[in-house]
N, C-alpha and C. Protein backbone atom coordinates (compact mmCIF):
# COMPACT_ATOMS: atom_id res chain seq x y z
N UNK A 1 0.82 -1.19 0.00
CA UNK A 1 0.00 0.00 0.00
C UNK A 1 0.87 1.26 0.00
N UNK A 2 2.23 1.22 0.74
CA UNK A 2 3.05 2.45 0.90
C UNK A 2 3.46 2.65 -0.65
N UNK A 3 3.55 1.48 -0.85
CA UNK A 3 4.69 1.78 -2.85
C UNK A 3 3.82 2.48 -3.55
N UNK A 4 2.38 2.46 -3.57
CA UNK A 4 1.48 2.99 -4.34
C UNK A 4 1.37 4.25 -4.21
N UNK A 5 1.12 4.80 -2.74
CA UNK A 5 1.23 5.80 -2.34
C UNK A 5 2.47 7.03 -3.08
N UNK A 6 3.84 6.32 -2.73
CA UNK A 6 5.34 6.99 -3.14
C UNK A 6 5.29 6.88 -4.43
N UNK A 7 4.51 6.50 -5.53
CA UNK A 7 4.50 6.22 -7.01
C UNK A 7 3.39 7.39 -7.15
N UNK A 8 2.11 7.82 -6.70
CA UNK A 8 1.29 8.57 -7.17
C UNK A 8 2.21 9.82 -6.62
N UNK A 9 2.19 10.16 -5.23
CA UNK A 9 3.06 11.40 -4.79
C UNK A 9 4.05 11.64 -5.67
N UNK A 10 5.42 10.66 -5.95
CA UNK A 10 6.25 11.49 -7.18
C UNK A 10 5.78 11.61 -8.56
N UNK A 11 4.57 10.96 -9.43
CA UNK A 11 4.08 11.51 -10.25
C UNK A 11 3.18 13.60 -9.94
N UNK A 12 3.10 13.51 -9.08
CA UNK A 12 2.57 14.45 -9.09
C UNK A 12 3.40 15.46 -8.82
N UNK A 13 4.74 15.29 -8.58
CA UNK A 13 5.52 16.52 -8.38
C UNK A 13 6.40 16.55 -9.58
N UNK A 14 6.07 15.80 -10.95
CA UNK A 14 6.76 16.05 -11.89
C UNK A 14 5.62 16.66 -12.75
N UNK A 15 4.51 17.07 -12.24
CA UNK A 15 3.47 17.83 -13.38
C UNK A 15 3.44 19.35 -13.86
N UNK A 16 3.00 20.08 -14.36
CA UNK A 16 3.43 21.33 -14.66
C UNK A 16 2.11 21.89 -15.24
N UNK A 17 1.95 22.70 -14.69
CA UNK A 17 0.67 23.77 -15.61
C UNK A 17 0.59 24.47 -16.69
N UNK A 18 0.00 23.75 -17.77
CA UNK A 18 -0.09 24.24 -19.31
C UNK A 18 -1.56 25.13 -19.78
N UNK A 19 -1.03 26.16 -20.06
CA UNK A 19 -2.21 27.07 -20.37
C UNK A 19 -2.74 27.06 -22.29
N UNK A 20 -3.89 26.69 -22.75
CA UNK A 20 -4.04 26.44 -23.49
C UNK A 20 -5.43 28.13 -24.30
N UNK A 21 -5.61 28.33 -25.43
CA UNK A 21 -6.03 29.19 -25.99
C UNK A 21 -6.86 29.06 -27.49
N UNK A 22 -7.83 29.15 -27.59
CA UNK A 22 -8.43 28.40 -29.07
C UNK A 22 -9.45 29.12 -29.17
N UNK A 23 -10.16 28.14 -30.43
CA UNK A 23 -11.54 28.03 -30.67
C UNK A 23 -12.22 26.47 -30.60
N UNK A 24 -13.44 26.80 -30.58
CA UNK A 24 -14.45 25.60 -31.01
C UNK A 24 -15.34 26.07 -32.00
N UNK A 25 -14.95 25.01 -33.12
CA UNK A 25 -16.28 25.46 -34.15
C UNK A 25 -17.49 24.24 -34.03
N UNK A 26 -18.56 24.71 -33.39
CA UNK A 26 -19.71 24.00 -33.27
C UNK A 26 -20.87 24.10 -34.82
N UNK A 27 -20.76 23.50 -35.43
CA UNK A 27 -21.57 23.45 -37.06
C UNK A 27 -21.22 25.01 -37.20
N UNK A 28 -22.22 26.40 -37.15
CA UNK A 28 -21.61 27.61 -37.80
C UNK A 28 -21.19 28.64 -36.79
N UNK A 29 -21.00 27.89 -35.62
CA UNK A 29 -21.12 28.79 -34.67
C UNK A 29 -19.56 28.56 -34.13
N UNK A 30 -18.56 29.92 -33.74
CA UNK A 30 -17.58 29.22 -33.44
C UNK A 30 -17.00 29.86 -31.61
N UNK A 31 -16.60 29.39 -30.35
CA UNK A 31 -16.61 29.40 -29.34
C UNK A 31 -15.03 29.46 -28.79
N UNK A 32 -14.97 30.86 -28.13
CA UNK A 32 -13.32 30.61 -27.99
C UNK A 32 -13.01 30.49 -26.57
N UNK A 33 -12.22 29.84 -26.55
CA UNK A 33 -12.10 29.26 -25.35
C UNK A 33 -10.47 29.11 -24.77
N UNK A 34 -10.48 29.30 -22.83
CA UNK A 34 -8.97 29.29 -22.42
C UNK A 34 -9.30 28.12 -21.41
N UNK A 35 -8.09 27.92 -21.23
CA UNK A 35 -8.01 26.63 -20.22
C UNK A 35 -6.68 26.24 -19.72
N UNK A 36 -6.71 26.17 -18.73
CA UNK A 36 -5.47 25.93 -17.85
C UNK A 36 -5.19 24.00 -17.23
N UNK A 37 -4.66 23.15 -17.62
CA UNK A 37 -4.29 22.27 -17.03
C UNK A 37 -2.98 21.49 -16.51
N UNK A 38 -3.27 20.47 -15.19
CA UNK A 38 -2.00 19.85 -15.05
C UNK A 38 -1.57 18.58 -15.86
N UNK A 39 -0.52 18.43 -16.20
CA UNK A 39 -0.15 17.09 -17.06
C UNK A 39 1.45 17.17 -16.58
N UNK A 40 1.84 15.63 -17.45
CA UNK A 40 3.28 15.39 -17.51
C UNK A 40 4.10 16.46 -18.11
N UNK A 41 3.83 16.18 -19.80
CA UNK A 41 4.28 17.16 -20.67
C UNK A 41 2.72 17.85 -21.38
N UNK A 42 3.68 18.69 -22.02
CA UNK A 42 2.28 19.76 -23.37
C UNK A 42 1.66 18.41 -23.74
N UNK A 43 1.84 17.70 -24.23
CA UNK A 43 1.84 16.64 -25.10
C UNK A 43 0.50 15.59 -24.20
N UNK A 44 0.65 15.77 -22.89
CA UNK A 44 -0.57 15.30 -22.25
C UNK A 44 -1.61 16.09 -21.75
N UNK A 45 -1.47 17.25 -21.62
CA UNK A 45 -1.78 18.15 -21.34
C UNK A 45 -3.09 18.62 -22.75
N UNK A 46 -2.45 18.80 -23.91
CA UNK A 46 -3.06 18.83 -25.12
C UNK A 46 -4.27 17.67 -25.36
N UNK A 47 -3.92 16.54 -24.96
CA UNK A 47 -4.81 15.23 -25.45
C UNK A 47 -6.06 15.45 -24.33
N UNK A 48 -5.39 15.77 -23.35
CA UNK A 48 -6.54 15.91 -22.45
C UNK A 48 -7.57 16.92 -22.37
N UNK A 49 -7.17 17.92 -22.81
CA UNK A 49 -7.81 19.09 -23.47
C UNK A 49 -9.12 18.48 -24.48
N UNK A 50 -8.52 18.09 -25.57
CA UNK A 50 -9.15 17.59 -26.85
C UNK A 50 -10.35 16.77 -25.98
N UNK A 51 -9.72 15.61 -25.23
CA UNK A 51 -10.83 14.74 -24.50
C UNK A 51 -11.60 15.24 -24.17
N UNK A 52 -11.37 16.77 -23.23
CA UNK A 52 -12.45 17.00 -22.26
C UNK A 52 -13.26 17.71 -23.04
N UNK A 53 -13.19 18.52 -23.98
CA UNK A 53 -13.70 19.91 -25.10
C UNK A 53 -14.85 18.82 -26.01
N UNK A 54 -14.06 17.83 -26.32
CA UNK A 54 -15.09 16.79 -27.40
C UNK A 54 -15.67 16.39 -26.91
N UNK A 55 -15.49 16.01 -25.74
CA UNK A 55 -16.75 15.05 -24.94
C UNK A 55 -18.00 16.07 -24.43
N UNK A 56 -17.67 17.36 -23.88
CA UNK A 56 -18.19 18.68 -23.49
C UNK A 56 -19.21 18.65 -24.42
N UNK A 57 -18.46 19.14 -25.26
CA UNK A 57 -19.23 20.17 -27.04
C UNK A 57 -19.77 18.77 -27.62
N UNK A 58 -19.51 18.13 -27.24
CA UNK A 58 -19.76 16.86 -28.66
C UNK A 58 -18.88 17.03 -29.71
N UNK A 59 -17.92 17.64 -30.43
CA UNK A 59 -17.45 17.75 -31.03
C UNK A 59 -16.02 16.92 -31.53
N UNK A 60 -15.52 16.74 -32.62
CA UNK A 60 -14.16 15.47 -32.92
C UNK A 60 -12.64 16.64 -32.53
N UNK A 61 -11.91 16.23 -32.52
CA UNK A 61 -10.69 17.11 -32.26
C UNK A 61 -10.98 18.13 -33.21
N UNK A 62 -11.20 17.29 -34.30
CA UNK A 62 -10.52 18.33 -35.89
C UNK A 62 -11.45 19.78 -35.57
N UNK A 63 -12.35 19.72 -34.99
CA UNK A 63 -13.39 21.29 -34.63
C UNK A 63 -12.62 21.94 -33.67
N UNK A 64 -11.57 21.35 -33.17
CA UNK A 64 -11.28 22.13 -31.72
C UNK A 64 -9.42 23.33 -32.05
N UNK A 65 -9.30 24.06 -31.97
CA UNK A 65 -7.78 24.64 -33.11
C UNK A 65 -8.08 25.13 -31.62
N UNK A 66 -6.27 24.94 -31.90
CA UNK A 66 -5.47 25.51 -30.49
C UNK A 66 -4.75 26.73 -31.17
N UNK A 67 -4.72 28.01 -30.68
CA UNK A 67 -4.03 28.94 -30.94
C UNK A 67 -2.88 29.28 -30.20
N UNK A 68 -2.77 29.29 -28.93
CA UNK A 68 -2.21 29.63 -28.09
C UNK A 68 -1.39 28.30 -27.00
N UNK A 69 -0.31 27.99 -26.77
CA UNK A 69 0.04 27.10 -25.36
C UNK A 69 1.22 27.41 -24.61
N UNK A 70 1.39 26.94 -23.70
CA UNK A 70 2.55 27.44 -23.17
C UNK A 70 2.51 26.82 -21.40
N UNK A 71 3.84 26.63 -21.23
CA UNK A 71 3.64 26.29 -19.66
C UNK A 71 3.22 27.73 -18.77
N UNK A 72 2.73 27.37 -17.44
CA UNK A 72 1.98 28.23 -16.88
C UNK A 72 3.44 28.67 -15.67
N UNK A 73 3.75 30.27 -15.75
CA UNK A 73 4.58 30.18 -14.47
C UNK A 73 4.62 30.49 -13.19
């Protein structure tokens, strides 16, 4: 039970706050949107974005354009 513990705690002190900046185009309507999350890298940070925005909106990635990213300082 302790190993599990010392495996989630040092994942979480290697995460970093990625600030993200876009649009959503919903059929003709288009929705811009900011968002701040924690992840490993951009790179998880980004997917998780997409996940949460498509599942939200209903929408597929390809509707969702990132303009803006960057770590948060």
């Amino acid at each position: 039970m302790l190993t599990v513990f010392k495996r989630i705690h040092l994942t979480r002190l290697n995460m970093t706050d990625y600030k993200f900046s876009g649009k959503i185009e919903m059929g003709r309507e288009v929705q811009p949107f900011d968002k701040e999350d924690e992840a490993e890298s951009e790179k998880h940070a980004r997917d998780k974005l997409y996940a949460e925005l498509g599942s939200k909106h209903s929408v597929p990635r390809s509707s969702i354009k990132i303009v803006e990213s960057g770590e948060v300082n």
